[in-house]
N, C-alpha and C. Protein backbone atom coordinates (compact mmCIF):
# COMPACT_ATOMS: atom_id res chain seq x y z
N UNK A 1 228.83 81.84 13.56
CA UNK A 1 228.79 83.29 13.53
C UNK A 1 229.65 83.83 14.66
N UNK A 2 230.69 84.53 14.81
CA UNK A 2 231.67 85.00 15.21
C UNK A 2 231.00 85.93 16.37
N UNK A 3 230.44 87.06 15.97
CA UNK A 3 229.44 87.66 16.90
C UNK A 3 229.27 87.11 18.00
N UNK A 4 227.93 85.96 17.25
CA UNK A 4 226.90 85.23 18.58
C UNK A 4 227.98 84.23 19.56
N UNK A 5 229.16 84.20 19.28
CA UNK A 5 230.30 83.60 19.70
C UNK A 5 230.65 84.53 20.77
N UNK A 6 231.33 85.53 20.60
CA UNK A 6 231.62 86.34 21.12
C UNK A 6 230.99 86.66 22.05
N UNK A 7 229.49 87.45 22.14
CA UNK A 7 228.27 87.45 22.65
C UNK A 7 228.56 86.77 23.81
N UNK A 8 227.85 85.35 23.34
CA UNK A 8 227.88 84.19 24.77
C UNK A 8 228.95 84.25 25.54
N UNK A 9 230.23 84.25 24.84
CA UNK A 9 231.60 84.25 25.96
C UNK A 9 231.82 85.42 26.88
N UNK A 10 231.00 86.52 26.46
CA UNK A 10 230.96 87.72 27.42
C UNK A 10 230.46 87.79 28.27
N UNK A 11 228.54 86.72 27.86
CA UNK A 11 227.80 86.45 28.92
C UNK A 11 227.96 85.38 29.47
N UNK A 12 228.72 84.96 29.76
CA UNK A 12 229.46 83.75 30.11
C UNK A 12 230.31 84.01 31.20
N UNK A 13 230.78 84.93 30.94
CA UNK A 13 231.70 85.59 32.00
C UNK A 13 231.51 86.63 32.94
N UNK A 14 230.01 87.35 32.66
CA UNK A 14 229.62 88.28 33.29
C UNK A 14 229.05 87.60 34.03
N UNK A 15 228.47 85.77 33.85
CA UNK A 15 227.68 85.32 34.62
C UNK A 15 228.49 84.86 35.79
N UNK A 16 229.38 85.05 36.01
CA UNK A 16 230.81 84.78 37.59
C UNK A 16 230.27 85.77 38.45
N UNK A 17 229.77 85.30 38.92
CA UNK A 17 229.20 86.20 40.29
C UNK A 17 229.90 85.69 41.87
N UNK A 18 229.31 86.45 42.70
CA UNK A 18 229.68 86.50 43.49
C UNK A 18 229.29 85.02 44.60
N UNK A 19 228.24 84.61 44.24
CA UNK A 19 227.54 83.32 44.29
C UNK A 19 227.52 82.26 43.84
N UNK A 20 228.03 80.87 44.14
CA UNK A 20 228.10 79.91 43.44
C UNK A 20 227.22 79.44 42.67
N UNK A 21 225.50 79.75 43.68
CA UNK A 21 224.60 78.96 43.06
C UNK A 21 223.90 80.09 41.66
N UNK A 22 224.21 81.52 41.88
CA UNK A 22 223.81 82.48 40.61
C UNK A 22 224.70 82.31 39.30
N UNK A 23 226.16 81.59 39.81
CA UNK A 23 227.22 81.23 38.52
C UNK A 23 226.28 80.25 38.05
N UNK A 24 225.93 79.39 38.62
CA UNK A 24 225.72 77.99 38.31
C UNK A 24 224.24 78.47 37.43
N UNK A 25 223.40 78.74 38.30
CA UNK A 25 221.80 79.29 37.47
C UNK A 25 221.81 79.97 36.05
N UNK A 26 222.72 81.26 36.06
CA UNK A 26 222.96 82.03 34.64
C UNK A 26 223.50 81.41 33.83
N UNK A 27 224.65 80.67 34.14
CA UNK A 27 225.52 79.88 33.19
C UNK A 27 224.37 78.97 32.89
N UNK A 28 223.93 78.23 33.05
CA UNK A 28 223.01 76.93 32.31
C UNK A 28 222.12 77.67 31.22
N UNK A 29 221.83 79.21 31.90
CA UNK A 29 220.44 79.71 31.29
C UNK A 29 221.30 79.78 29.57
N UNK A 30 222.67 80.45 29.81
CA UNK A 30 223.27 81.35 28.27
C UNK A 30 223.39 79.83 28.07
N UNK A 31 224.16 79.00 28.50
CA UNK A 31 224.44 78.17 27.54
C UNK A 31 223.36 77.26 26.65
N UNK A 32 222.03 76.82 27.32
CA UNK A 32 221.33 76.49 27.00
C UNK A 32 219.73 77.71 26.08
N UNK A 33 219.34 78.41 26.95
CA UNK A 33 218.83 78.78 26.19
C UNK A 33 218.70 80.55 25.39
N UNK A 34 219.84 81.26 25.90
CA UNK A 34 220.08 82.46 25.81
C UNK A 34 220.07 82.34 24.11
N UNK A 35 220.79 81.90 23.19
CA UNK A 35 220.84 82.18 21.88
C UNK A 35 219.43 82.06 20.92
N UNK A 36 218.63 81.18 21.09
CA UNK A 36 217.24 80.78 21.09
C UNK A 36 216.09 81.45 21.76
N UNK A 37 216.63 82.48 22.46
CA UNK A 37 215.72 83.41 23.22
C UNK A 37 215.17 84.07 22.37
N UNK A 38 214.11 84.74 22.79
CA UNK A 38 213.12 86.06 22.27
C UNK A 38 214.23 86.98 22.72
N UNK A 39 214.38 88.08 22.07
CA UNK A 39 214.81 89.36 21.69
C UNK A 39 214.18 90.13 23.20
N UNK A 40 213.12 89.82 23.48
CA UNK A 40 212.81 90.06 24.85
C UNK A 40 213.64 89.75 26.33
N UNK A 41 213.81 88.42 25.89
CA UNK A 41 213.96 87.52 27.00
C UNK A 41 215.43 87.80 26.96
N UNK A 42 216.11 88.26 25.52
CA UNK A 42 217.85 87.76 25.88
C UNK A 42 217.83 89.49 26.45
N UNK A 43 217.30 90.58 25.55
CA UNK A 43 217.50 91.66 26.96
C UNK A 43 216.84 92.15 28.14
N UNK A 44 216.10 91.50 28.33
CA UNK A 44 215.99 90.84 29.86
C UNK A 44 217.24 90.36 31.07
N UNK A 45 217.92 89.26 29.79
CA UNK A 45 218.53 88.90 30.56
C UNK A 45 219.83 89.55 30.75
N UNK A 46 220.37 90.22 29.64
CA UNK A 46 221.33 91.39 30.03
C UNK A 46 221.25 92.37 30.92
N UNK A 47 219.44 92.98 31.39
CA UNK A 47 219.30 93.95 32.17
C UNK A 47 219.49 93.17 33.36
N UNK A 48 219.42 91.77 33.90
CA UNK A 48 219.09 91.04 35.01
C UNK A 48 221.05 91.25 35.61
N UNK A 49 221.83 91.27 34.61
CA UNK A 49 223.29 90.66 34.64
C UNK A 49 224.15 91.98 35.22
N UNK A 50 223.25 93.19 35.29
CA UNK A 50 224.02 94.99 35.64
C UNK A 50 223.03 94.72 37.24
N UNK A 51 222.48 94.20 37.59
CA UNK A 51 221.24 93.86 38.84
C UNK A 51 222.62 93.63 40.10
N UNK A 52 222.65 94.11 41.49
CA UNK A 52 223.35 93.21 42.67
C UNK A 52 222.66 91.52 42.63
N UNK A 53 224.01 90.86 42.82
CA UNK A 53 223.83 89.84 43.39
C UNK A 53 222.79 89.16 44.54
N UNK A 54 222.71 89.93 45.36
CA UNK A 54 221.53 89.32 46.27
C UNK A 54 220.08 89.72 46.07
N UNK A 55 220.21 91.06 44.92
CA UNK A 55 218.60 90.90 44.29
C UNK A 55 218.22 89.56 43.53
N UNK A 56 219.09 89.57 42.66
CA UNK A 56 219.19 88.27 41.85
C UNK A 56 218.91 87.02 42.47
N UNK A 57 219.61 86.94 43.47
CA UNK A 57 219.01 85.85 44.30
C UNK A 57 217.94 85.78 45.03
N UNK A 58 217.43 86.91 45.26
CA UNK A 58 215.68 87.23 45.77
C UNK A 58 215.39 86.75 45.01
N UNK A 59 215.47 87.26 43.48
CA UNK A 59 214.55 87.04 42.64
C UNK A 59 213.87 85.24 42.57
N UNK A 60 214.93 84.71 42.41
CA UNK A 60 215.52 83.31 42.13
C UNK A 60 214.90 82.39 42.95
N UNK A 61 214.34 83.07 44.19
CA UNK A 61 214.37 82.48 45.41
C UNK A 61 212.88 82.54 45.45
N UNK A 62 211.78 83.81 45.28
CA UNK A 62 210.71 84.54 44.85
C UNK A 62 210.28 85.36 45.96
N UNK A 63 211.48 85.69 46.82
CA UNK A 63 211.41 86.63 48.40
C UNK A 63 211.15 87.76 47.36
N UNK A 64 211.82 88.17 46.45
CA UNK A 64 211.57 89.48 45.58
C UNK A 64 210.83 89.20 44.28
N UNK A 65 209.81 90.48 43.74
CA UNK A 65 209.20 90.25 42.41
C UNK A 65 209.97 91.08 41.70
N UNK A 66 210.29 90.28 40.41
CA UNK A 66 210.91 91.34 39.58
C UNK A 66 209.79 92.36 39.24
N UNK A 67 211.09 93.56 38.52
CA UNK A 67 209.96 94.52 38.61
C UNK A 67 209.43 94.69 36.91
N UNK A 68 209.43 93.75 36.57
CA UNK A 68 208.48 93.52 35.03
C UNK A 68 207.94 92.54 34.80
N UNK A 69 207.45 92.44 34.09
CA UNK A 69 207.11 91.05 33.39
C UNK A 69 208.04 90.25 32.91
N UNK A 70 208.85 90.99 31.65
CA UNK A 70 209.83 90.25 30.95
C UNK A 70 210.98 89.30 32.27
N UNK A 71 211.38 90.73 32.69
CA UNK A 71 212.35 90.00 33.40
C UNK A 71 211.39 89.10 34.92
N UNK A 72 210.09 88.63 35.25
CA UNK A 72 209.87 87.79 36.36
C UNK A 72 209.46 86.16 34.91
N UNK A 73 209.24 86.37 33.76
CA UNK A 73 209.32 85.53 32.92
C UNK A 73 210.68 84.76 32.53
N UNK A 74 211.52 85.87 32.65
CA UNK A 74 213.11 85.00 32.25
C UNK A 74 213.46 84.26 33.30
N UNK A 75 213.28 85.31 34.87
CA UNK A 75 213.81 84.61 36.10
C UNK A 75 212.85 83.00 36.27
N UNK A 76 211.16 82.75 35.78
CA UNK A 76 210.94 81.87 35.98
C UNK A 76 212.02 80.52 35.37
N UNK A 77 212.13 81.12 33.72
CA UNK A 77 213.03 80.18 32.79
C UNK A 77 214.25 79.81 33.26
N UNK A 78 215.26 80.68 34.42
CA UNK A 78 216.22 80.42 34.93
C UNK A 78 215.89 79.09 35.91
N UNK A 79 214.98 79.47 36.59
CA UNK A 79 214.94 78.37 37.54
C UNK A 79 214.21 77.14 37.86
N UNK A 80 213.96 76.85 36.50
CA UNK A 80 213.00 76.02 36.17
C UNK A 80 214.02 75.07 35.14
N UNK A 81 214.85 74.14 35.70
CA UNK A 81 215.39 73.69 34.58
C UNK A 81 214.27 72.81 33.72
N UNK A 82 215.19 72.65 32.38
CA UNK A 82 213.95 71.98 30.91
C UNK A 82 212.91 72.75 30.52
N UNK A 83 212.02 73.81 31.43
CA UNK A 83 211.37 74.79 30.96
C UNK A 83 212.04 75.54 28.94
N UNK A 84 211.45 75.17 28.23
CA UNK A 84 211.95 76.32 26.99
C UNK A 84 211.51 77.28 27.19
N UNK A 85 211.56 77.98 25.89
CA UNK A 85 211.66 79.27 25.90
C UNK A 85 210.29 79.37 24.33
């Protein structure tokens, strides 16, 4: 599907941050489990991707709580590698 192609390569590229280890964290998340996500979880993870960089890494880290559910559920799935979805 051309779309869900498209899609990933955008979030793929939005995931180049300013941080090696937030490239490295997002990128595993789209490639692995972003397409297979809940409808929740994948805009979650779009709202997480418009976020600064060093919130993101609070988050990641758990110095910061996200401020929902959805998105302190996705950030667990980020950093939890093998965790599904």
């Amino acid at each position: 599907m051309p779309g869900a192609a498209q899609e990933i390569g955008r979030l793929r590229w939005r995931c180049r941050r300013g941080m090696r280890e937030l490239d490295v964290l997002l990128t595993r998340y789209v490639d692995e489990h972003y397409a297979r996500a809940s409808r929740e979880h994948q805009e979650a993870f779009r709202e997480l991707l418009e976020w600064p960089d060093p919130l993101i890494h609070a988050y990641c880290l758990g110095s910061e709580t996200p401020p929902t559910p959805a998105l302190a559920s996705l950030i667990g799935l980020i950093t939890q590698p093998g965790v599904r979805d």
